[in-house]
N, C-alpha and C. Protein backbone atom coordinates (compact mmCIF):
# COMPACT_ATOMS: atom_id res chain seq x y z
N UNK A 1 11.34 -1.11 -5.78
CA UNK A 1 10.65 -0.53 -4.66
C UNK A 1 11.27 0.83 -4.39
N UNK A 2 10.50 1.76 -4.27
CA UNK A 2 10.99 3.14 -4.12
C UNK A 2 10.33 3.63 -2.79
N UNK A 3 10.65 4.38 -2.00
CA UNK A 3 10.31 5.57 -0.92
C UNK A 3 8.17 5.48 -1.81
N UNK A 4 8.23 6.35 -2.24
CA UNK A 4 6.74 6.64 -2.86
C UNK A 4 5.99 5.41 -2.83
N UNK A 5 6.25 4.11 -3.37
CA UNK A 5 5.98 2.77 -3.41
C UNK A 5 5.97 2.68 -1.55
N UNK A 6 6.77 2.75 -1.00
CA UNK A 6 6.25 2.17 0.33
C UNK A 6 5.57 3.03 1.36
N UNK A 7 5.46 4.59 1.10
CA UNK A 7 4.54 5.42 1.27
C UNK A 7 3.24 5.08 1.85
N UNK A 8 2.35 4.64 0.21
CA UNK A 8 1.64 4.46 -0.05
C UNK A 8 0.87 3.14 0.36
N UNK A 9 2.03 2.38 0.14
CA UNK A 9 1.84 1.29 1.11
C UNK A 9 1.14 0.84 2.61
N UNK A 10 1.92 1.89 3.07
CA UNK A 10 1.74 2.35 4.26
C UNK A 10 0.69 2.91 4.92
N UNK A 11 0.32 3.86 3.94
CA UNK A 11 -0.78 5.21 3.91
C UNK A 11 -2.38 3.94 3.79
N UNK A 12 -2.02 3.35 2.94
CA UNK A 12 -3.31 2.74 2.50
C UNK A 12 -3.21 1.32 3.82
N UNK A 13 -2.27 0.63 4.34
CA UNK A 13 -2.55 -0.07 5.12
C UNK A 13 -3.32 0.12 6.68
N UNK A 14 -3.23 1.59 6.36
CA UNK A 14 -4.07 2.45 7.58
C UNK A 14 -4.90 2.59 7.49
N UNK A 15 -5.25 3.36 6.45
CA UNK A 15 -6.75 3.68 5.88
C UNK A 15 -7.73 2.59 5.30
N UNK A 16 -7.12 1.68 4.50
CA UNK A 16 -8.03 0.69 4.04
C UNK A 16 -8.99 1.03 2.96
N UNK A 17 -8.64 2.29 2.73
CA UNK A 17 -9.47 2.76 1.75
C UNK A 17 -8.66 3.58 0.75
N UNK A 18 -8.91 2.41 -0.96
CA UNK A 18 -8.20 3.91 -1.81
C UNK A 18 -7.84 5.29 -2.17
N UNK A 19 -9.72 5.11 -1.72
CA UNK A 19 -10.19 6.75 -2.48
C UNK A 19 -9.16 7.49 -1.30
N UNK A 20 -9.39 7.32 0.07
CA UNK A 20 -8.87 8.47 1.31
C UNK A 20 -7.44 8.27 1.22
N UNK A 21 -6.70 7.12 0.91
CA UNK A 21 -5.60 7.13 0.58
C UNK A 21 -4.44 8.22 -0.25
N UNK A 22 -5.81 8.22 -1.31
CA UNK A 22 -5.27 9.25 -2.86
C UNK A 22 -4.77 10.31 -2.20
N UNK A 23 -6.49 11.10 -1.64
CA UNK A 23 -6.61 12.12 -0.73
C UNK A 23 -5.59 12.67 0.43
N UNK A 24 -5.07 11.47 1.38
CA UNK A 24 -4.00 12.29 2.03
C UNK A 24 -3.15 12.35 1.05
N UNK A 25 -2.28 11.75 0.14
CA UNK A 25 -0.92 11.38 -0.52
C UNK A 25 -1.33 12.43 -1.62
N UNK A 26 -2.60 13.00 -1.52
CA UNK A 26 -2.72 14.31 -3.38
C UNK A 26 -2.45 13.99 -4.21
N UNK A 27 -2.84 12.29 -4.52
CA UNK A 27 -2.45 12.05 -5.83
C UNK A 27 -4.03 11.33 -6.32
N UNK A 28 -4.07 10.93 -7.72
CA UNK A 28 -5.41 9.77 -8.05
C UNK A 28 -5.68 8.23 -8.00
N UNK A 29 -6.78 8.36 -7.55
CA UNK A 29 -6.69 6.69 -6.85
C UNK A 29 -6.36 6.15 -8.04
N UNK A 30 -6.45 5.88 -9.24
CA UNK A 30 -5.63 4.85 -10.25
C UNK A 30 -4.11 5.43 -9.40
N UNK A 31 -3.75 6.04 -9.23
CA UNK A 31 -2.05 5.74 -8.81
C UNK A 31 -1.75 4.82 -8.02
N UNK A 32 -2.68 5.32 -6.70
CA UNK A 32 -2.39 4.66 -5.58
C UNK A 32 -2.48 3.07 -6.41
N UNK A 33 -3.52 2.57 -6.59
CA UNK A 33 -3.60 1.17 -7.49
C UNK A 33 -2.74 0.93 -8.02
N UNK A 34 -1.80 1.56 -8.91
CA UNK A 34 -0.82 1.66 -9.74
C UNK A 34 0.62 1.11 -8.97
N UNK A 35 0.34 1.92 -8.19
CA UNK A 35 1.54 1.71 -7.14
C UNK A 35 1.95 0.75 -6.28
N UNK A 36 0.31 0.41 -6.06
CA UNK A 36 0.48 -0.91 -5.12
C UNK A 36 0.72 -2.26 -5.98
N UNK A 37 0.06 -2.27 -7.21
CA UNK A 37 0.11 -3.15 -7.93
C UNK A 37 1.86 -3.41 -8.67
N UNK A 38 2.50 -2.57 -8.52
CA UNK A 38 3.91 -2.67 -8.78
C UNK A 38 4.94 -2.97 -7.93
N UNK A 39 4.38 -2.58 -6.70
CA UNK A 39 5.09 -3.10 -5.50
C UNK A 39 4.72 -4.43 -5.31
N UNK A 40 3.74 -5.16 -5.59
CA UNK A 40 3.06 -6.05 -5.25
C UNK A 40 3.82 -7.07 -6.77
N UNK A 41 3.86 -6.48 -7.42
CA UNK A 41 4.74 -7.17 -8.66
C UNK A 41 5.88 -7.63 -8.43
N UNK A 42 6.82 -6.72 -8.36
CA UNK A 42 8.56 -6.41 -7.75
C UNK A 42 8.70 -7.28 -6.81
N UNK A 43 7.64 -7.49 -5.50
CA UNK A 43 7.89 -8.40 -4.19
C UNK A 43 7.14 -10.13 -4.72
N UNK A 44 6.44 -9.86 -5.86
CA UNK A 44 5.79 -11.57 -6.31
C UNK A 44 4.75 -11.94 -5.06
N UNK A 45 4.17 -10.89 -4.47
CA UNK A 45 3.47 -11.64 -3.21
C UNK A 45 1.87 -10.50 -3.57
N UNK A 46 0.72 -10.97 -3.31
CA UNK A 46 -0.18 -9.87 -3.39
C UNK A 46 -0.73 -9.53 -1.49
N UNK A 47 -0.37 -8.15 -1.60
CA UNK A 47 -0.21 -7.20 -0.02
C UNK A 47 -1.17 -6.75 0.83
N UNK A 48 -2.36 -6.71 -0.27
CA UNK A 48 -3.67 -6.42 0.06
C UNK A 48 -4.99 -7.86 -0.31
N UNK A 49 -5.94 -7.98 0.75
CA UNK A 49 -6.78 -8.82 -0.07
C UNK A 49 -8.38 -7.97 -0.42
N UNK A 50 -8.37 -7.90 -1.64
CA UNK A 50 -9.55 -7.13 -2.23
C UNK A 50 -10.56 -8.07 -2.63
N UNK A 51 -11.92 -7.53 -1.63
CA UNK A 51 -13.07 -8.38 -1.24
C UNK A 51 -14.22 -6.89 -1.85
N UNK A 52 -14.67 -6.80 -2.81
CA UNK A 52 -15.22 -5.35 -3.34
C UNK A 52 -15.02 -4.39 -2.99
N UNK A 53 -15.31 -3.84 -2.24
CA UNK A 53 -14.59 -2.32 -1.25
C UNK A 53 -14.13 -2.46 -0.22
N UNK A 54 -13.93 -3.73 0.26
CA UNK A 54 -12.91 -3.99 1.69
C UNK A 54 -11.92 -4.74 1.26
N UNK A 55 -10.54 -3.73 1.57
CA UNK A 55 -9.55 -4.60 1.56
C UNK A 55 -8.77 -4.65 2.97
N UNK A 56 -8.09 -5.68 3.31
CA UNK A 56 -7.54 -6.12 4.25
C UNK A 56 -6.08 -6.64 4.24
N UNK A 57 -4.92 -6.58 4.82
CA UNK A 57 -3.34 -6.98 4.28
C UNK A 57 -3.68 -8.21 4.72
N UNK A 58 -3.09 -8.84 4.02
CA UNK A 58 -2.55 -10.38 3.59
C UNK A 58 -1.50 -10.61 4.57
N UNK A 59 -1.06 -11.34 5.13
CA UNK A 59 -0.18 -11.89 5.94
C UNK A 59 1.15 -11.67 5.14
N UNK A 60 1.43 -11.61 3.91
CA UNK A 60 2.85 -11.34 3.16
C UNK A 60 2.58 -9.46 3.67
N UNK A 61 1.62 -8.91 3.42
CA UNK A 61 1.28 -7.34 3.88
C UNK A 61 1.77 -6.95 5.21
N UNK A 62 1.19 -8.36 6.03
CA UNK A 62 1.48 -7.31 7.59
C UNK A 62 3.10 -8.05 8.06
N UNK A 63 4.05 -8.69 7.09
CA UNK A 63 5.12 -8.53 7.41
C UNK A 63 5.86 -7.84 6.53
N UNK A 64 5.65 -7.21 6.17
CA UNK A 64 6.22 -5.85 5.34
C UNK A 64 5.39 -4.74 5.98
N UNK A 65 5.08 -4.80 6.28
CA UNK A 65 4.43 -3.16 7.63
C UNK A 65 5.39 -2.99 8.44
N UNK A 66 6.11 -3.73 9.38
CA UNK A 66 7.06 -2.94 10.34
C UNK A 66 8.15 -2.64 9.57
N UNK A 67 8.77 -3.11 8.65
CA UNK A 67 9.50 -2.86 7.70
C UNK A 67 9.78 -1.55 7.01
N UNK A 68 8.08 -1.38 6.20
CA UNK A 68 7.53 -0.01 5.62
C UNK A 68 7.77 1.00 6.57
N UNK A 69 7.26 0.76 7.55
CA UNK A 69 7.10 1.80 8.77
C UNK A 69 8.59 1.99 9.57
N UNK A 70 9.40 0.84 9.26
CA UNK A 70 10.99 1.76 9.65
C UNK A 70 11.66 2.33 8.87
N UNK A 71 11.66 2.10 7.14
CA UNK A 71 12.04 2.65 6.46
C UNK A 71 11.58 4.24 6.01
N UNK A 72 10.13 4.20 6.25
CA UNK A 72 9.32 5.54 6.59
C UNK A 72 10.23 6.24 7.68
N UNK A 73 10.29 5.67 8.76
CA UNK A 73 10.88 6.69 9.90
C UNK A 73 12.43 7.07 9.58
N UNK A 74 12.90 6.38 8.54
CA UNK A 74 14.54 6.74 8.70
C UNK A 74 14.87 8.05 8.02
């Protein structure tokens, strides 16, 4: 898990949306995917639940949010 990995994390647990995700963070939505899918590897838990274009955090997701979000602020 890296800084960038929980970023993104972060970024997208707000937005809910890849594509706008990419967009603030200036990178390509395969990353963002990329990224989450490795974080989501590393922790053995899946963070997001993907329902076709709505995704929503998973209960393993929204206890790693205050987490994300203090390590963001430090």
């Amino acid at each position: 898990m890296n800084f960038k990995h929980l970023q993104t994390f972060y970024t997208l647990s707000k937005e809910k949306n890849f594509t706008k995700t990419a967009a603030l963070l200036g990178c390509a939505q395969s990353n963002v995917t990329t990224q989450i899918r490795l974080l989501e590897s590393e922790l053995g838990v899946l963070l997001f639940e993907r329902i076709g274009r709505h995704i929503s955090l998973t209960p393993e997701g929204e206890r790693l949010l205050p987490y994300a979000k203090k390590m963001l602020s430090l």
